[in-house]
C-alpha atoms as a PDB file:
ATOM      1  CA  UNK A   1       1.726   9.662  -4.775  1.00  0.00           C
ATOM      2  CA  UNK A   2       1.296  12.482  -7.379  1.00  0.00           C
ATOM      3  CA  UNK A   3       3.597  14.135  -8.705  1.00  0.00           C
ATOM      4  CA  UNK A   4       3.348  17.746  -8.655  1.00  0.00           C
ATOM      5  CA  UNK A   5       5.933  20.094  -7.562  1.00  0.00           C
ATOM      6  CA  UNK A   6       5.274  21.628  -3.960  1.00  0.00           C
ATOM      7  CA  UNK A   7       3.363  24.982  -5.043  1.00  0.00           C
ATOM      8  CA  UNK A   8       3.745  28.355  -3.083  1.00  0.00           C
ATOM      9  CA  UNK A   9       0.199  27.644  -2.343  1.00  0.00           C
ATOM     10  CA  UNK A  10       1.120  24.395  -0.476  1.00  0.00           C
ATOM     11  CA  UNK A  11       4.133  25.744   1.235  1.00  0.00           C
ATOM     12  CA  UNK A  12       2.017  28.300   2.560  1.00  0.00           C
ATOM     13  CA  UNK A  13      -0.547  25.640   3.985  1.00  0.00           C
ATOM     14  CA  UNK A  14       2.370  23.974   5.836  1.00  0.00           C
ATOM     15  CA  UNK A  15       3.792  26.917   7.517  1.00  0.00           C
ATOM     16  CA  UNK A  16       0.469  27.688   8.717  1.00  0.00           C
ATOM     17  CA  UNK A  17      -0.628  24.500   9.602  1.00  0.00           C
ATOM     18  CA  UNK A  18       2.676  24.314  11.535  1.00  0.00           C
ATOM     19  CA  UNK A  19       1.449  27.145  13.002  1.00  0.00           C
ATOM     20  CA  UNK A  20      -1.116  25.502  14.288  1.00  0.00           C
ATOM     21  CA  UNK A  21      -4.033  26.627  12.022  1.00  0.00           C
ATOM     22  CA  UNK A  22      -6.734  24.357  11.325  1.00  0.00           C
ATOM     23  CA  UNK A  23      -8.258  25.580   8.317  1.00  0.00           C
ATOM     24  CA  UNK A  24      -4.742  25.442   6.724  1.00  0.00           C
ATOM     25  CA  UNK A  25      -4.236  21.708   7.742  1.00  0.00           C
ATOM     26  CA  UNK A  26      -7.978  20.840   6.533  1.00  0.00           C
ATOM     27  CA  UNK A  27      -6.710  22.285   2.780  1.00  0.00           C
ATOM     28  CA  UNK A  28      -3.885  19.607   3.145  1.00  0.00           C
ATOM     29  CA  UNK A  29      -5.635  17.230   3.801  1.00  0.00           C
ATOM     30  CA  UNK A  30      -8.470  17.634   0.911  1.00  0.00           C
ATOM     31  CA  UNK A  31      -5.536  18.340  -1.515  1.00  0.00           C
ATOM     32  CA  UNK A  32      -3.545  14.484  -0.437  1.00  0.00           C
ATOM     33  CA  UNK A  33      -6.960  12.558   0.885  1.00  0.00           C
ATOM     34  CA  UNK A  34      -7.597  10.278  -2.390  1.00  0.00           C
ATOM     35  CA  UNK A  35      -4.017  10.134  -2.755  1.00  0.00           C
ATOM     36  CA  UNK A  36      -3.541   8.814   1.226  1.00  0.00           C
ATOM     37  CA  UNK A  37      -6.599   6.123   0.626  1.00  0.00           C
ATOM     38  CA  UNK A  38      -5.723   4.714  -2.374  1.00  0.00           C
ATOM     39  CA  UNK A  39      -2.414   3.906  -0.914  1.00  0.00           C
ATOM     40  CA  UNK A  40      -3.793   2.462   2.188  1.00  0.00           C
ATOM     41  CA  UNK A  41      -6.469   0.460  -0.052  1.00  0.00           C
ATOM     42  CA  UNK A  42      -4.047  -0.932  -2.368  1.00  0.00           C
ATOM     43  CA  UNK A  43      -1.492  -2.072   0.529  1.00  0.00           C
ATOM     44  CA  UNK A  44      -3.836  -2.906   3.145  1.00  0.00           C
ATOM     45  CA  UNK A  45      -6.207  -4.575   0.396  1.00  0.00           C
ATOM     46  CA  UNK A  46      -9.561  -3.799   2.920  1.00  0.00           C
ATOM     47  CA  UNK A  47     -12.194  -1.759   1.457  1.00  0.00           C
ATOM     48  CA  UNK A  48     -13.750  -1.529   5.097  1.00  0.00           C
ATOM     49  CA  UNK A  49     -10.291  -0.019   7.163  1.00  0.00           C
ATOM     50  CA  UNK A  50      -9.429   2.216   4.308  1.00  0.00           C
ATOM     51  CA  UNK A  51     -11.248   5.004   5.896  1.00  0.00           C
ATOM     52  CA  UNK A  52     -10.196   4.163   8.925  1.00  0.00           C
ATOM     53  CA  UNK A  53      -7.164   4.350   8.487  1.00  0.00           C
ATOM     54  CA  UNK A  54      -6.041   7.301   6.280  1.00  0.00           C
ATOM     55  CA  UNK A  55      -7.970   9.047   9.113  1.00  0.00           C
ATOM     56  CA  UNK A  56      -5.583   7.609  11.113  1.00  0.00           C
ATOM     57  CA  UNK A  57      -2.788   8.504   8.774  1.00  0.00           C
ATOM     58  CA  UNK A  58      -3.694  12.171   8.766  1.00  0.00           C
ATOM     59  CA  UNK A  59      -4.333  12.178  12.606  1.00  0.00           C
ATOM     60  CA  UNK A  60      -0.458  10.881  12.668  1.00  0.00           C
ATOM     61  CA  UNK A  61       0.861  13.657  10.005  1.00  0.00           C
ATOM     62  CA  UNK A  62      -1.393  16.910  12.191  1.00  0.00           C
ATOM     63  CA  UNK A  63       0.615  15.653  15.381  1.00  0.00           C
ATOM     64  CA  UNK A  64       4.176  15.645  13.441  1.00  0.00           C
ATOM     65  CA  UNK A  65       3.800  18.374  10.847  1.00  0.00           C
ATOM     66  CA  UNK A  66       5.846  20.758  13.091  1.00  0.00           C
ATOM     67  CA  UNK A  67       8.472  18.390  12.641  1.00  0.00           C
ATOM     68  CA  UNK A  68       8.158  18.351   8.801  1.00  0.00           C
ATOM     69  CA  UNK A  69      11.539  20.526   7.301  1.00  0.00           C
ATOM     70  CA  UNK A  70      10.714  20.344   3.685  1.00  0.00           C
ATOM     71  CA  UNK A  71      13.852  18.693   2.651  1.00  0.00           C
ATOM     72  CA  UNK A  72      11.255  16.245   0.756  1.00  0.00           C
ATOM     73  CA  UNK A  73       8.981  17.087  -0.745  1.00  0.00           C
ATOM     74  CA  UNK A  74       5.440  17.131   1.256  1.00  0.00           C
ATOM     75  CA  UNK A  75       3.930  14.257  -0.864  1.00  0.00           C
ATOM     76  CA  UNK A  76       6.895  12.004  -0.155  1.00  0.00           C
ATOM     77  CA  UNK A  77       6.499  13.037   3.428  1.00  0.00           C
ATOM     78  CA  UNK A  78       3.208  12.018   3.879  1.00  0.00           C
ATOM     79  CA  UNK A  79       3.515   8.987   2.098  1.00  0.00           C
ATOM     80  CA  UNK A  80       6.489   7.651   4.227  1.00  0.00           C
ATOM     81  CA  UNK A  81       4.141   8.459   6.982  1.00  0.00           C
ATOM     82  CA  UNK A  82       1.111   5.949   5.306  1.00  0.00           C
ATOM     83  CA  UNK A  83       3.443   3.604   4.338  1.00  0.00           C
ATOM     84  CA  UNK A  84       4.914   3.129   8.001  1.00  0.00           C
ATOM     85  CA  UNK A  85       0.820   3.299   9.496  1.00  0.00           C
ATOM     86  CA  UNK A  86       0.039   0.451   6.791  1.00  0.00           C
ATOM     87  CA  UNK A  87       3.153  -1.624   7.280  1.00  0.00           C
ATOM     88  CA  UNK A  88       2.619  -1.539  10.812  1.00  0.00           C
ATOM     89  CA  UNK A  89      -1.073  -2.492  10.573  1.00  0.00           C
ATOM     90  CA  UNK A  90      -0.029  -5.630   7.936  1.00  0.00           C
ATOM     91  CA  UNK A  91       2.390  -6.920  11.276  1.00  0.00           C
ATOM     92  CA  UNK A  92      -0.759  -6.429  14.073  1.00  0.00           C
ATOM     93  CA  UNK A  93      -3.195  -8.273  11.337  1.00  0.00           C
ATOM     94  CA  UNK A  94      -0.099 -11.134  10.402  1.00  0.00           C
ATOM     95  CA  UNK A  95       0.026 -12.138  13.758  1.00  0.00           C
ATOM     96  CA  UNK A  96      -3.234 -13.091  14.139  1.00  0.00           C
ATOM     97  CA  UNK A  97      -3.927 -13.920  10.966  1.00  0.00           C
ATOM     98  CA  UNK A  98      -3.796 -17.438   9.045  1.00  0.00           C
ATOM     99  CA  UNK A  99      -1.383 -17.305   6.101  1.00  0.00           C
ATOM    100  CA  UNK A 100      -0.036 -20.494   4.183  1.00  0.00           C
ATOM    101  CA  UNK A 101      -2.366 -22.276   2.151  1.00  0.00           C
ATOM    102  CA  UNK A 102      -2.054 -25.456   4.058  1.00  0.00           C
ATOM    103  CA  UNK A 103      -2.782 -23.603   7.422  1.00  0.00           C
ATOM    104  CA  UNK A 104      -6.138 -22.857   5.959  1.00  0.00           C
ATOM    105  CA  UNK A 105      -9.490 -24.480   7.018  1.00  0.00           C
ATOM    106  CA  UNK A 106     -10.551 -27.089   4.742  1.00  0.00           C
ATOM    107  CA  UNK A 107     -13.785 -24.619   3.363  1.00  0.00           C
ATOM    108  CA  UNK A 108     -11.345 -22.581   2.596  1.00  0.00           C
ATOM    109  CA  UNK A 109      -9.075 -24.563   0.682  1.00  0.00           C
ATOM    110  CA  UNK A 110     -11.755 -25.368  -1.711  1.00  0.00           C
ATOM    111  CA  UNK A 111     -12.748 -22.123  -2.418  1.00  0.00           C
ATOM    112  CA  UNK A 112      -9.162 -21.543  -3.531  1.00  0.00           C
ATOM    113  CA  UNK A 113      -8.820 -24.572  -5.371  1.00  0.00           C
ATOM    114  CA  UNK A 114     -12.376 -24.466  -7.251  1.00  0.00           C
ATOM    115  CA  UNK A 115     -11.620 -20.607  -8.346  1.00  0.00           C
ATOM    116  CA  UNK A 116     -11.537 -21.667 -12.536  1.00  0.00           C
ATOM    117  CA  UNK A 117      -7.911 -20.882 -13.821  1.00  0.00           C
ATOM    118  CA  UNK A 118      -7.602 -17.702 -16.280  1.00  0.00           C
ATOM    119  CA  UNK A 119      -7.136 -18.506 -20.008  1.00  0.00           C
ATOM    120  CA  UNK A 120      -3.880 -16.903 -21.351  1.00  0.00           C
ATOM    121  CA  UNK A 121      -4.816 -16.310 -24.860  1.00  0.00           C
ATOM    122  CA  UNK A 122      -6.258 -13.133 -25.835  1.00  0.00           C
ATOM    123  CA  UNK A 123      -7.750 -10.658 -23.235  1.00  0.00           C
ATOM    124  CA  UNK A 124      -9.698 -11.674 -20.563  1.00  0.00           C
ATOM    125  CA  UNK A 125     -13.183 -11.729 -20.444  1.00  0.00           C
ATOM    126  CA  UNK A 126     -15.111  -9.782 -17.342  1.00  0.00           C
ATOM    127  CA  UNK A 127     -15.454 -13.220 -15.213  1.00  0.00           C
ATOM    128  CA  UNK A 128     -11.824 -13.868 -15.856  1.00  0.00           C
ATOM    129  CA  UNK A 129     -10.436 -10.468 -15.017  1.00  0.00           C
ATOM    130  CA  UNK A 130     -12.741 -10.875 -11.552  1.00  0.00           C
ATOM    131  CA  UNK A 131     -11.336 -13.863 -11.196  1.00  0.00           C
ATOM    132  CA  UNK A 132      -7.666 -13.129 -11.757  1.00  0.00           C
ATOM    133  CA  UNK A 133      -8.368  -9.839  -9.346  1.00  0.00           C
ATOM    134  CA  UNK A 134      -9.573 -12.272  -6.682  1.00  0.00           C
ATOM    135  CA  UNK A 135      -6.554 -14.317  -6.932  1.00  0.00           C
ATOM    136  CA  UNK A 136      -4.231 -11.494  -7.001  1.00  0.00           C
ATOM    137  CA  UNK A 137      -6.153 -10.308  -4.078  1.00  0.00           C
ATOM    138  CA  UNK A 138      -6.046 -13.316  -1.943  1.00  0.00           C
ATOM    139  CA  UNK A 139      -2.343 -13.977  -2.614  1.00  0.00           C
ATOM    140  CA  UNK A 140      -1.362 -10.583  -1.385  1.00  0.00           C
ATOM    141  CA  UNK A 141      -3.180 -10.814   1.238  1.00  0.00           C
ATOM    142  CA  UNK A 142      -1.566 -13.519   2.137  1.00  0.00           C
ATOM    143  CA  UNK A 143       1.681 -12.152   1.700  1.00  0.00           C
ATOM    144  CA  UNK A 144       4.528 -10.918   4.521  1.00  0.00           C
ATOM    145  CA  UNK A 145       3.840  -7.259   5.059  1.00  0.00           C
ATOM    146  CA  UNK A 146       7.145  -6.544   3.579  1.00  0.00           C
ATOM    147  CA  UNK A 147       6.485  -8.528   0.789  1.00  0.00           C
ATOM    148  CA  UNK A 148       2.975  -6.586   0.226  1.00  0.00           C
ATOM    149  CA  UNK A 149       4.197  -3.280   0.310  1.00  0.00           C
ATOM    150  CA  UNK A 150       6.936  -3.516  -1.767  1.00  0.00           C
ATOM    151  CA  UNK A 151       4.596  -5.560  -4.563  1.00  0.00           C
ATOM    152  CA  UNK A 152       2.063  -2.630  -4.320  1.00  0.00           C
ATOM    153  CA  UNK A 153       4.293   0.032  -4.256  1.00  0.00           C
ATOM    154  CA  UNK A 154       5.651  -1.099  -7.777  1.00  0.00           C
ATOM    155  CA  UNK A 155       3.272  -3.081  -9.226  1.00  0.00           C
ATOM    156  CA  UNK A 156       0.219  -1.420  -8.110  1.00  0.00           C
ATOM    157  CA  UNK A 157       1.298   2.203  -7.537  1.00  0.00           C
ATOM    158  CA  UNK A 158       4.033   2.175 -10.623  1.00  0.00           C
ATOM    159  CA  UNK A 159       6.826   3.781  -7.735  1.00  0.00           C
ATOM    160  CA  UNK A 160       9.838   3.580  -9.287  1.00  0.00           C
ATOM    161  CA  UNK A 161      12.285   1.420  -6.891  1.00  0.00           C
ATOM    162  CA  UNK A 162      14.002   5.100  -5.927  1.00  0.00           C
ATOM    163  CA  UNK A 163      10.694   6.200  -5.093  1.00  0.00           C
ATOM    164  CA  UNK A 164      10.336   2.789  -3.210  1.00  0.00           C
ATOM    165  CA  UNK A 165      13.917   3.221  -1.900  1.00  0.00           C
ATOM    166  CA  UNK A 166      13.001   6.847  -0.785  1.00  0.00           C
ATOM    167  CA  UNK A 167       9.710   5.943   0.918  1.00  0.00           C
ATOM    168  CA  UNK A 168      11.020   3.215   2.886  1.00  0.00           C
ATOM    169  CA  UNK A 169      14.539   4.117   3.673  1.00  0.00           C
ATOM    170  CA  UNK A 170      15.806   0.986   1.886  1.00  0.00           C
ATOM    171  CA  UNK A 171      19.037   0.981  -0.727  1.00  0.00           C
ATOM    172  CA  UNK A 172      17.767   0.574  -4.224  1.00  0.00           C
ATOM    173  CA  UNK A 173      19.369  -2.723  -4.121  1.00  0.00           C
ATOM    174  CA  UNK A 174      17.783  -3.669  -1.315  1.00  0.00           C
ATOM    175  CA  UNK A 175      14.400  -2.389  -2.699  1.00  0.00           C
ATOM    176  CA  UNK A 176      15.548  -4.892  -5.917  1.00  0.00           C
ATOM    177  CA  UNK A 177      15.960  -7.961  -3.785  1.00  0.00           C
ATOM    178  CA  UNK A 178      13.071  -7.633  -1.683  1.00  0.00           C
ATOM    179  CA  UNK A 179      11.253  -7.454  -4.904  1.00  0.00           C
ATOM    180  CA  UNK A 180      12.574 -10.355  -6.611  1.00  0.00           C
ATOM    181  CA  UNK A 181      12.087 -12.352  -3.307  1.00  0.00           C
ATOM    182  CA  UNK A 182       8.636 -11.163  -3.124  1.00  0.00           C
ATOM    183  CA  UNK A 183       7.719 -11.652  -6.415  1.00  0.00           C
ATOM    184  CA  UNK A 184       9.467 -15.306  -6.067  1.00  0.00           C
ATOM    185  CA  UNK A 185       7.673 -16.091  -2.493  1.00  0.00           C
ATOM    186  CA  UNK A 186       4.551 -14.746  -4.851  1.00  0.00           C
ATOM    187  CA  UNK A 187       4.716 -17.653  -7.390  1.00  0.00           C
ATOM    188  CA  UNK A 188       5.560 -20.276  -5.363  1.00  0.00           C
ATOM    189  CA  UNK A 189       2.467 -19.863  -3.245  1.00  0.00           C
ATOM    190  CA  UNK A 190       0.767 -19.285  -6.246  1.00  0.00           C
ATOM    191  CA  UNK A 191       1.792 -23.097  -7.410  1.00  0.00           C
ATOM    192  CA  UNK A 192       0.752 -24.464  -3.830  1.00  0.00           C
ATOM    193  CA  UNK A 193      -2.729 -23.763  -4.660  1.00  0.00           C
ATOM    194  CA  UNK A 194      -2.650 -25.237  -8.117  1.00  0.00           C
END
């Protein structure tokens, strides 16, 4: 999320919001919106529920913000908040969802298996980075939500793994682990579809 220190400005929109003002809440809401959806998008990985979803998010955050005590700061707050929306999302979808390569329909199999393999010398051409994007893509979204969130959070978002730890309420050795796991569950599907 970005990283600004909570303004006077912002504190004020709180209180009133917590107040129950509307107009107050709306301001919070323009100031975090991009911030909210690019979260979702990158962990949820849907350009079609993105929308749907940070609405969600904020829907979520108007109903609790009486609750909110400003012992973190707001950001961090509402990102905890998306995080938790998203992750719980990822577990509705996984259950109903397809997920190891050999699970997959035939049709789809070969679509994995004919996408060309990225050449590693030099930088990669436009087709290649699409390519390598689509990969990265489709393994994440084949990944355990746990595994997906943590992977965005730091590789995608650049969290630090306090930030990570903070967000999620996990040790920062625990944040480690499920990282290297993650990252290691990562590869090895990665070398199923080769």
């Amino acid at each position: 999320m970005e990283n600004h220190v909570q303004d006077q400005q912002e504190v004020e929109w709180i209180r009133r919001a917590q107040g129950g003002e509307a107009e107050a809440f709306r301001l919070l809401v323009e100031r975090y919106q991009r911030k909210v959806s690019s979260l979702v998008f990158h962990i949820i990985r849907r350009p079609d529920e993105t929308e749907d979803l940070s609405q969600e998010i904020f829907v979520k955050v108007f109903r609790s913000i009486r609750g909110y005590n400003f012992q973190a700061p707001f950001r961090s707050w509402i990102a905890r908040i998306a995080v938790n929306h998203c992750y719980d999302y990822l577990r509705r979808q996984r259950a109903s969802k397809l997920t190891y390569f050999w699970q997959l329909s035939d049709e789809a199999r070969q679509v994995i298996e004919s996408s060309p393999e990225p050449k590693v010398a030099g930088k990669p051409d436009v087709e290649q980075e699409t390519v390598l994007k689509d990969l990265v893509r489709k393994l994440l979204d084949r990944a355990p939500p746990e595994d997906r969130l943590v992977l965005v959070m730091k590789e995608m978002e650049n969290l630090s793994i306090e930030e990570i730890g903070g967000l999620l309420n996990w040790s920062t050795s625990k944040v480690k682990v499920r990282l290297h796991r993650a990252r290691k569950r990562l590869l090895a599907d990665l070398k199923r579809w080769r």
